[in-house]
Protein backbone atom coordinates (compact mmCIF):
# COMPACT_ATOMS: atom_id res chain seq x y z
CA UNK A 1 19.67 -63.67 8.13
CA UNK A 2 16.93 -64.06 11.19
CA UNK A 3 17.10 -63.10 14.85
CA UNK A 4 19.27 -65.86 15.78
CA UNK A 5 21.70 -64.99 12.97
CA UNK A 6 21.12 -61.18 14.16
CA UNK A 7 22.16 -62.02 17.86
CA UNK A 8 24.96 -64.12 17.13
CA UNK A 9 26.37 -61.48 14.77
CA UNK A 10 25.98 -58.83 17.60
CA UNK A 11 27.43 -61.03 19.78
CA UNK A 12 30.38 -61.78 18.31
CA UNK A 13 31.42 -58.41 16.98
CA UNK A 14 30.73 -56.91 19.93
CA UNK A 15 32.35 -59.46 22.17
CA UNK A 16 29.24 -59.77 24.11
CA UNK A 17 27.31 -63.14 26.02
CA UNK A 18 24.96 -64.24 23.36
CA UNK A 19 21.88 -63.55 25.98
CA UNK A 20 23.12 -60.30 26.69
CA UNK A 21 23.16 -59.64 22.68
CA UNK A 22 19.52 -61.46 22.43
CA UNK A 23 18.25 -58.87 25.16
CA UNK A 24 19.26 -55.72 22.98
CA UNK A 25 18.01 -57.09 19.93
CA UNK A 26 14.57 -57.62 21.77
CA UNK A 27 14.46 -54.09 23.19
CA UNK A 28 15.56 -52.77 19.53
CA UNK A 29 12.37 -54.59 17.92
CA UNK A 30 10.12 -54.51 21.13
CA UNK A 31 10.73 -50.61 20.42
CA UNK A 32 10.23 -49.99 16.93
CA UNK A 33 6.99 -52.05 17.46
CA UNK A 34 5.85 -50.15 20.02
CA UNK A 35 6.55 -46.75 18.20
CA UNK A 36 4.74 -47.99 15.01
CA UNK A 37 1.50 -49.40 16.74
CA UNK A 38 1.76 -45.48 18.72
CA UNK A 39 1.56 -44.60 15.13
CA UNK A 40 4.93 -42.71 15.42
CA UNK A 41 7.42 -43.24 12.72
CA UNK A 42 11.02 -44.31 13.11
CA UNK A 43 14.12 -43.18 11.57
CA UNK A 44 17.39 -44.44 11.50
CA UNK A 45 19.76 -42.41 9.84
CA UNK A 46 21.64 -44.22 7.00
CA UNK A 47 19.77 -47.09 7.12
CA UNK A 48 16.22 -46.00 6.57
CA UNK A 49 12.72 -45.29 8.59
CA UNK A 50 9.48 -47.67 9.45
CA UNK A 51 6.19 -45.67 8.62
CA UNK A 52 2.81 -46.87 9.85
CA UNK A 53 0.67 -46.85 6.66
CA UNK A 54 -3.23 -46.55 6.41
CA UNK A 55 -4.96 -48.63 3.90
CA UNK A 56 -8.80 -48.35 3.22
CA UNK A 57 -10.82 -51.27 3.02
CA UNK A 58 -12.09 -52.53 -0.20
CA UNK A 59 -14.33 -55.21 -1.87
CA UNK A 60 -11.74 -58.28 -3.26
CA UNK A 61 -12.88 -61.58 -5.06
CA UNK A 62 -12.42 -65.00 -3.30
CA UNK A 63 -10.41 -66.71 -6.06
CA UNK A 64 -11.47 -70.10 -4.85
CA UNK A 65 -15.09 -69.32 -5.08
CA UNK A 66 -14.92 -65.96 -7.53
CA UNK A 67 -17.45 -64.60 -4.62
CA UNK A 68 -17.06 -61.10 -3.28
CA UNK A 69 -15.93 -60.88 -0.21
CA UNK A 70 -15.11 -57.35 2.19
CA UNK A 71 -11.56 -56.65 3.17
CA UNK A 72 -11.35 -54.32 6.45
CA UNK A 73 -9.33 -51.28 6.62
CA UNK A 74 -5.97 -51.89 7.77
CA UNK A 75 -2.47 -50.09 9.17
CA UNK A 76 0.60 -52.01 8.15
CA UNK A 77 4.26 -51.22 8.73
CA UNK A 78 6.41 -49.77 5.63
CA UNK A 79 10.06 -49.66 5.02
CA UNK A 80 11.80 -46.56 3.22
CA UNK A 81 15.53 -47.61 2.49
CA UNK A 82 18.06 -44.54 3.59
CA UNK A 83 20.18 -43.20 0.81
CA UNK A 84 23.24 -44.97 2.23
CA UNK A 85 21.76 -48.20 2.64
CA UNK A 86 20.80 -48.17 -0.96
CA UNK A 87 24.04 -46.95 -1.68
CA UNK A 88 26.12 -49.85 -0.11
CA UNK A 89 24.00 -52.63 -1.46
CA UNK A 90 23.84 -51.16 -5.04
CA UNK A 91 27.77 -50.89 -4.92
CA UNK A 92 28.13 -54.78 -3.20
């Protein structure tokens, strides 16, 4: 499923115009964004929480070239599946 799959899902279930249902999506994700570049973390009971994670830099190897090359120091966004979440898919 994408966005577009997302929205029309929301949408539909909710009875809702499909640019009404695009808006909320966008504020959902514009949000969580937001609070994970803040550095906050996000949890959504049942379904799981989005954790800003620091990784140190390191020294890699170019595997086209087998040259060292640096890699910078980096926060990505990680994903910690809720109990029920894991739950419901492990039962589908």
């Amino acid at each position: 499923m994408n966005r577009s799959d997302l929205v029309d899902e929301i949408a539909r279930r909710n009875q809702l115009p499909r640019r009404t249902a695009d808006v909320a999506v966008g504020t959902v994700f514009g949000a969580i964004s937001d609070a994970l570049v803040d550095g906050d973390r996000i949890e959504i009971r049942g379904f799981g929480s989005f954790i800003p994670r620091e990784y140190e830099g390191y020294v890699g190897r170019n595997p086209k070239t087998g040259g060292s090359v640096k890699v910078a120091s980096k926060r990505l966004p990680f994903f910690r599946v809720g109990k029920a979440l894991r739950e419901i898919v492990d039962g589908a």
